[in-house]
PDB file of N, CA and C in Angstrom:
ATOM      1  N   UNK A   1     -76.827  46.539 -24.971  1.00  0.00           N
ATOM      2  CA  UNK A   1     -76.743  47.949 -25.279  1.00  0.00           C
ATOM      3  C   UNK A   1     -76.598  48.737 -23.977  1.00  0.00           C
ATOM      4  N   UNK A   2     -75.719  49.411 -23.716  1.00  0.00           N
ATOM      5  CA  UNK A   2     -75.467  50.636 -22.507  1.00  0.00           C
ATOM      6  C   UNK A   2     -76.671  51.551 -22.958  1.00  0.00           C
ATOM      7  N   UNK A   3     -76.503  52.265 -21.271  1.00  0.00           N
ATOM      8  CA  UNK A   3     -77.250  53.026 -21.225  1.00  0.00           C
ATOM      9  C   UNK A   3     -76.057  54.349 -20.525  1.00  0.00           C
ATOM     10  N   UNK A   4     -76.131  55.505 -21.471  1.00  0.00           N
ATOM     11  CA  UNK A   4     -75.500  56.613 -21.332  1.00  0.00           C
ATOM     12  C   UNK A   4     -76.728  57.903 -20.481  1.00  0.00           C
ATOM     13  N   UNK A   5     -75.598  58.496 -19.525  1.00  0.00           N
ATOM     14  CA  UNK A   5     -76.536  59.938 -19.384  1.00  0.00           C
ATOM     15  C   UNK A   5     -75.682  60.441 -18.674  1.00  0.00           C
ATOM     16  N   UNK A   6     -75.504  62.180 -18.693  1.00  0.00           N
ATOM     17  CA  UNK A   6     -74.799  63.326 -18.273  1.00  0.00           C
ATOM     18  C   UNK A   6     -75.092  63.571 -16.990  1.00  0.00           C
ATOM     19  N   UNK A   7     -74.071  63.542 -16.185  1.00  0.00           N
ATOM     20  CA  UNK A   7     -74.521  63.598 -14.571  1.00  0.00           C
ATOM     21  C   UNK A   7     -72.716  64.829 -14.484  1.00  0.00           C
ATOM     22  N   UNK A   8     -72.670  65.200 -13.011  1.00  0.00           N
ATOM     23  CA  UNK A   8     -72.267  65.721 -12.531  1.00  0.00           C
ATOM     24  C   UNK A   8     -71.570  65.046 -12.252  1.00  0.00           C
ATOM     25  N   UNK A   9     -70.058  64.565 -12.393  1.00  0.00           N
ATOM     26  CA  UNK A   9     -69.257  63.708 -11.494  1.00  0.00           C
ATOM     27  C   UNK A   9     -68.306  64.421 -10.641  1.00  0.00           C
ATOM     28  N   UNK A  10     -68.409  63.773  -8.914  1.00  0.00           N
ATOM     29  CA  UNK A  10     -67.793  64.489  -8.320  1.00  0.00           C
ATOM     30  C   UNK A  10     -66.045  64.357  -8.064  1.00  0.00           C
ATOM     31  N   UNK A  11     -65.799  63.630  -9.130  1.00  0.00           N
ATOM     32  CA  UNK A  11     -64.539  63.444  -9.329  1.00  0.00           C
ATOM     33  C   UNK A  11     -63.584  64.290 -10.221  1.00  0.00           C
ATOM     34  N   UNK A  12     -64.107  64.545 -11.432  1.00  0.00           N
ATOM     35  CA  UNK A  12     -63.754  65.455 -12.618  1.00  0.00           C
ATOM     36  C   UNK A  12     -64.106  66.629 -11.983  1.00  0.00           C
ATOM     37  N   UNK A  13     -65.353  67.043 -11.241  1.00  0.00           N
ATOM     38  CA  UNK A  13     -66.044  68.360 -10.995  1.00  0.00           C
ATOM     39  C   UNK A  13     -66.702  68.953 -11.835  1.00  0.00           C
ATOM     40  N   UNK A  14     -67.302  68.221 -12.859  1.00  0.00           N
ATOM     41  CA  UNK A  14     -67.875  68.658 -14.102  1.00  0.00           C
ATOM     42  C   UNK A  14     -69.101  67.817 -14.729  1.00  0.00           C
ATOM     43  N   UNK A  15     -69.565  68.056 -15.579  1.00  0.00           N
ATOM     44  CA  UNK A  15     -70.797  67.554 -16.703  1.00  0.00           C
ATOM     45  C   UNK A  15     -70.027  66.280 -17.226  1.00  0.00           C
ATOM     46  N   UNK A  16     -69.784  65.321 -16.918  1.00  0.00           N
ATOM     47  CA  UNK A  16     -69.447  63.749 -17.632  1.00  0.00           C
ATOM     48  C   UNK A  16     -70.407  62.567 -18.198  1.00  0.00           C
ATOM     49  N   UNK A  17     -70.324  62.017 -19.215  1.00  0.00           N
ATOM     50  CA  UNK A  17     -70.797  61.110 -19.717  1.00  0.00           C
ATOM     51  C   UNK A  17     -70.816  59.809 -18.553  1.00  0.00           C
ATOM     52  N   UNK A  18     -71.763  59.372 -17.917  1.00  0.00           N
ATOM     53  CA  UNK A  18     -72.061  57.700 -17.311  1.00  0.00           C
ATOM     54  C   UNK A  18     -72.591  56.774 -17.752  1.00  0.00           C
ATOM     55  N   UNK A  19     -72.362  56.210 -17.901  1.00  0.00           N
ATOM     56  CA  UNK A  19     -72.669  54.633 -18.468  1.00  0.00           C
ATOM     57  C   UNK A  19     -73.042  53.537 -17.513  1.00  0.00           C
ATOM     58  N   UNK A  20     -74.154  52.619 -17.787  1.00  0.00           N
ATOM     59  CA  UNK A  20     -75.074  52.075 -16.961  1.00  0.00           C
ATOM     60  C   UNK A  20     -73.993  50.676 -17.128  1.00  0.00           C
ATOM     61  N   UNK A  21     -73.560  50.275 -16.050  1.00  0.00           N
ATOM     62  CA  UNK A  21     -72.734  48.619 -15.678  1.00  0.00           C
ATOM     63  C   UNK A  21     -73.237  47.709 -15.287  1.00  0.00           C
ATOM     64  N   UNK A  22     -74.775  48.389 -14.376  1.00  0.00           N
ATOM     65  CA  UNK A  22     -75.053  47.024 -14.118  1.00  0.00           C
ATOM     66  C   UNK A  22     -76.745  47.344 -13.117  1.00  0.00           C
ATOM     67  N   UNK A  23     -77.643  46.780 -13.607  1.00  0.00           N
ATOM     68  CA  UNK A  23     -78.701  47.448 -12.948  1.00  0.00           C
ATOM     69  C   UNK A  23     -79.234  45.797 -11.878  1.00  0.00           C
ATOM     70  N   UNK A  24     -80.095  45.574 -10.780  1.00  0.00           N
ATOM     71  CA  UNK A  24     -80.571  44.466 -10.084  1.00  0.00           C
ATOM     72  C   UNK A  24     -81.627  44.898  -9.578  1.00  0.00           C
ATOM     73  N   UNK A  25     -82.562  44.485  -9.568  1.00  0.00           N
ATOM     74  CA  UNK A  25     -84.215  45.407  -8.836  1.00  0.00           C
ATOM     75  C   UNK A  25     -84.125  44.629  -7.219  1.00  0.00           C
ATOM     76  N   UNK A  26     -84.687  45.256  -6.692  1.00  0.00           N
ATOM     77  CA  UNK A  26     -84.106  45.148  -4.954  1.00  0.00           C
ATOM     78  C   UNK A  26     -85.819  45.020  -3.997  1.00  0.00           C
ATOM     79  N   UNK A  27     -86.677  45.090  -2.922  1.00  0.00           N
ATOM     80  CA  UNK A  27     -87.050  45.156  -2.681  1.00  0.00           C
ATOM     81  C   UNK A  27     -87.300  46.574  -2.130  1.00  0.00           C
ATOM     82  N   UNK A  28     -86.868  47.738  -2.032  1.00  0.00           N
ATOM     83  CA  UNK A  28     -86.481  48.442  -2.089  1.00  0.00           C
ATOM     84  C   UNK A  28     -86.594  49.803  -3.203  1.00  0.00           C
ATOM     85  N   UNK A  29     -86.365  49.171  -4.760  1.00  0.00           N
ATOM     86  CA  UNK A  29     -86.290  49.645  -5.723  1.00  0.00           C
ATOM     87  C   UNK A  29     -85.674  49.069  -6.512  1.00  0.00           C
ATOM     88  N   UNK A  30     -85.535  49.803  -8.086  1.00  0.00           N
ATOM     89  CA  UNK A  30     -84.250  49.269  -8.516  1.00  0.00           C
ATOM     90  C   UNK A  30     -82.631  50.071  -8.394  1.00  0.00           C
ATOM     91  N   UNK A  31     -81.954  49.200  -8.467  1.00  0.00           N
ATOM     92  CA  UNK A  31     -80.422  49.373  -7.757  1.00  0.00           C
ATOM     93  C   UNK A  31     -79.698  49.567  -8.987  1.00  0.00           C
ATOM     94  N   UNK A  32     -79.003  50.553  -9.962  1.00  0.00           N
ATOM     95  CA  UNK A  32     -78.393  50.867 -11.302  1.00  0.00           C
ATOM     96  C   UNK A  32     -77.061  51.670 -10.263  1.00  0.00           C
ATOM     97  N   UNK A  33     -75.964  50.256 -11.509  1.00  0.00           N
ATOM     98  CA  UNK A  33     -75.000  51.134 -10.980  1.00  0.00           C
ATOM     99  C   UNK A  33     -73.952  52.104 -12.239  1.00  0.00           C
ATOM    100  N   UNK A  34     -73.617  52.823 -12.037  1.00  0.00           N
ATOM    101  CA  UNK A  34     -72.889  54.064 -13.165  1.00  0.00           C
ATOM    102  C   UNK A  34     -71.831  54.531 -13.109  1.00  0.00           C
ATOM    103  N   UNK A  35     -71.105  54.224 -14.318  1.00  0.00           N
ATOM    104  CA  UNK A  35     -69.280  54.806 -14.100  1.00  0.00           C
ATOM    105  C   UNK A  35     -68.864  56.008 -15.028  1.00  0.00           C
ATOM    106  N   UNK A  36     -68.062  57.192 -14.554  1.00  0.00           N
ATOM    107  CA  UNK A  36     -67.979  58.379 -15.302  1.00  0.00           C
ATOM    108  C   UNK A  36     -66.831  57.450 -16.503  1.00  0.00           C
ATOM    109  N   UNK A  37     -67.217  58.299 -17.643  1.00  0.00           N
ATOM    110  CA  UNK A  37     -66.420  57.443 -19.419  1.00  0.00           C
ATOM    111  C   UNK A  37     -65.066  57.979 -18.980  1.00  0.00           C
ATOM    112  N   UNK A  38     -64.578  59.140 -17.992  1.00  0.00           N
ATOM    113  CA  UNK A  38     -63.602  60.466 -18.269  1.00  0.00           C
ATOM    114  C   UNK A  38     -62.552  59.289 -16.858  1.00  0.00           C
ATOM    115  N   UNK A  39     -63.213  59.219 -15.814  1.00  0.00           N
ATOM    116  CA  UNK A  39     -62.210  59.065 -14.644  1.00  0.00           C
ATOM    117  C   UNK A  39     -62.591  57.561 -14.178  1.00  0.00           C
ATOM    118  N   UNK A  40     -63.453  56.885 -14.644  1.00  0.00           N
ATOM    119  CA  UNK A  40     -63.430  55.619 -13.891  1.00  0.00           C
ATOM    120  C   UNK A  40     -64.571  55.881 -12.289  1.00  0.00           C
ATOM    121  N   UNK A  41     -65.000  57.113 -11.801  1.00  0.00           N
ATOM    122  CA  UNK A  41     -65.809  56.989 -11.163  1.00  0.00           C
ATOM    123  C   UNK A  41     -66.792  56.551 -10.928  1.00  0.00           C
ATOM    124  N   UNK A  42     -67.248  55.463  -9.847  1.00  0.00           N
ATOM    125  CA  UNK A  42     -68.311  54.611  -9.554  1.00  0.00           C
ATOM    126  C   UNK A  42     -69.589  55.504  -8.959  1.00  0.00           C
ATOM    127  N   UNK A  43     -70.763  55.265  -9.284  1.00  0.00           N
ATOM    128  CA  UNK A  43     -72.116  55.409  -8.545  1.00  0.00           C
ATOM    129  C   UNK A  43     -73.139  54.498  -8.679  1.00  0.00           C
ATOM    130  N   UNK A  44     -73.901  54.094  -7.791  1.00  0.00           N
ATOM    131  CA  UNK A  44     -74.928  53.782  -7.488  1.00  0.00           C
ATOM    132  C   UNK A  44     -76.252  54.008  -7.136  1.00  0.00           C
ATOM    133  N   UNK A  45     -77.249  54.153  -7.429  1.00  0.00           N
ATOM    134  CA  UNK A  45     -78.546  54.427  -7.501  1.00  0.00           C
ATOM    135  C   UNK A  45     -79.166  53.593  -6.918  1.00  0.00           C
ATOM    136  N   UNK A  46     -80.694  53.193  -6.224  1.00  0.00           N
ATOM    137  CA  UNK A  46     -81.498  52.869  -5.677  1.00  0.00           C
ATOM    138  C   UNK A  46     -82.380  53.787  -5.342  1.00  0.00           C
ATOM    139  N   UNK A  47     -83.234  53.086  -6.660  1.00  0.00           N
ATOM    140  CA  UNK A  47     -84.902  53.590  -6.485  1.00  0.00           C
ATOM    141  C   UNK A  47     -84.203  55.593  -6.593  1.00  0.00           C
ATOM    142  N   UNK A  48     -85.519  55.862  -5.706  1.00  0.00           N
ATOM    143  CA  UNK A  48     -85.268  57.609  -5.210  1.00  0.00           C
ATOM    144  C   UNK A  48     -84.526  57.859  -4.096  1.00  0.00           C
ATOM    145  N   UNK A  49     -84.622  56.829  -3.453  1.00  0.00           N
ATOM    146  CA  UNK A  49     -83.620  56.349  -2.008  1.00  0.00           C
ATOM    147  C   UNK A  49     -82.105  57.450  -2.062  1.00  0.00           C
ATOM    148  N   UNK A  50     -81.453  57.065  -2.496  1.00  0.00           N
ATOM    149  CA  UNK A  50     -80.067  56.562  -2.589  1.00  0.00           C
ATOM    150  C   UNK A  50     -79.586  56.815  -3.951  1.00  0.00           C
ATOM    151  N   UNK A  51     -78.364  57.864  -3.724  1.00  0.00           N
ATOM    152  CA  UNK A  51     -77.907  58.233  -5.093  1.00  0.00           C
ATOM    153  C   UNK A  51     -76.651  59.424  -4.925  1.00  0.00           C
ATOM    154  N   UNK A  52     -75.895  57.734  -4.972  1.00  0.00           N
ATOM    155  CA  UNK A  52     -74.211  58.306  -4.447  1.00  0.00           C
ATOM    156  C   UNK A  52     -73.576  59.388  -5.581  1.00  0.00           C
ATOM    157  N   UNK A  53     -74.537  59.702  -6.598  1.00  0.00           N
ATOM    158  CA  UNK A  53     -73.758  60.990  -7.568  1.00  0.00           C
ATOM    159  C   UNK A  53     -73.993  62.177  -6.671  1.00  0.00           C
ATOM    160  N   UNK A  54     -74.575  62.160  -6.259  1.00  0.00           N
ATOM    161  CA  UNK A  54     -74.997  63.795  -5.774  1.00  0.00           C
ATOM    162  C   UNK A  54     -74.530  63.407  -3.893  1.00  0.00           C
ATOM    163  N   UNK A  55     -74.208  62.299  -3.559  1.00  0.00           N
ATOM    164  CA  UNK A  55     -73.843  62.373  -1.989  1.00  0.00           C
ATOM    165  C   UNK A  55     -72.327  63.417  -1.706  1.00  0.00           C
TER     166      UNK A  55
END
C-alpha cells in the first residue's frame, strides 16, 4: 500500500500529490523517498535532517 501526502513541489510550483517509493531506516533516521503523481519529481527525506522538498 503507498503512502500519499500534499507537499509543495518545486517543480510544478504548486500543492501536488507524493507518493512514498521507497522508505530504509539509516543510523541517522529514517530515509523515505517521494515522487510528485503530476511531474515525476524526486525527494528524499531523512529523519528531521534532510528534506530535499523544501531545499
Amino acid at each position: 500500500m503507498s503512502i500519499a501526502q500534499k507537499q509543495h513541489c518545486p517543480s510544478c510550483e504548486e500543492q501536488r500529490t507524493f507518493m512514498q517509493v521507497a522508505t530504509t531506516n539509516l543510523n541517522v533516521g529514517e530515509k523515505t523517498k517521494w515522487r510528485c503523481q503530476e511531474c515525476g519529481y524526486r525527494a528524499v527525506r531523512i529523519g528531521s535532517a534532510v528534506d530535499t522538498v523544501t531545499a
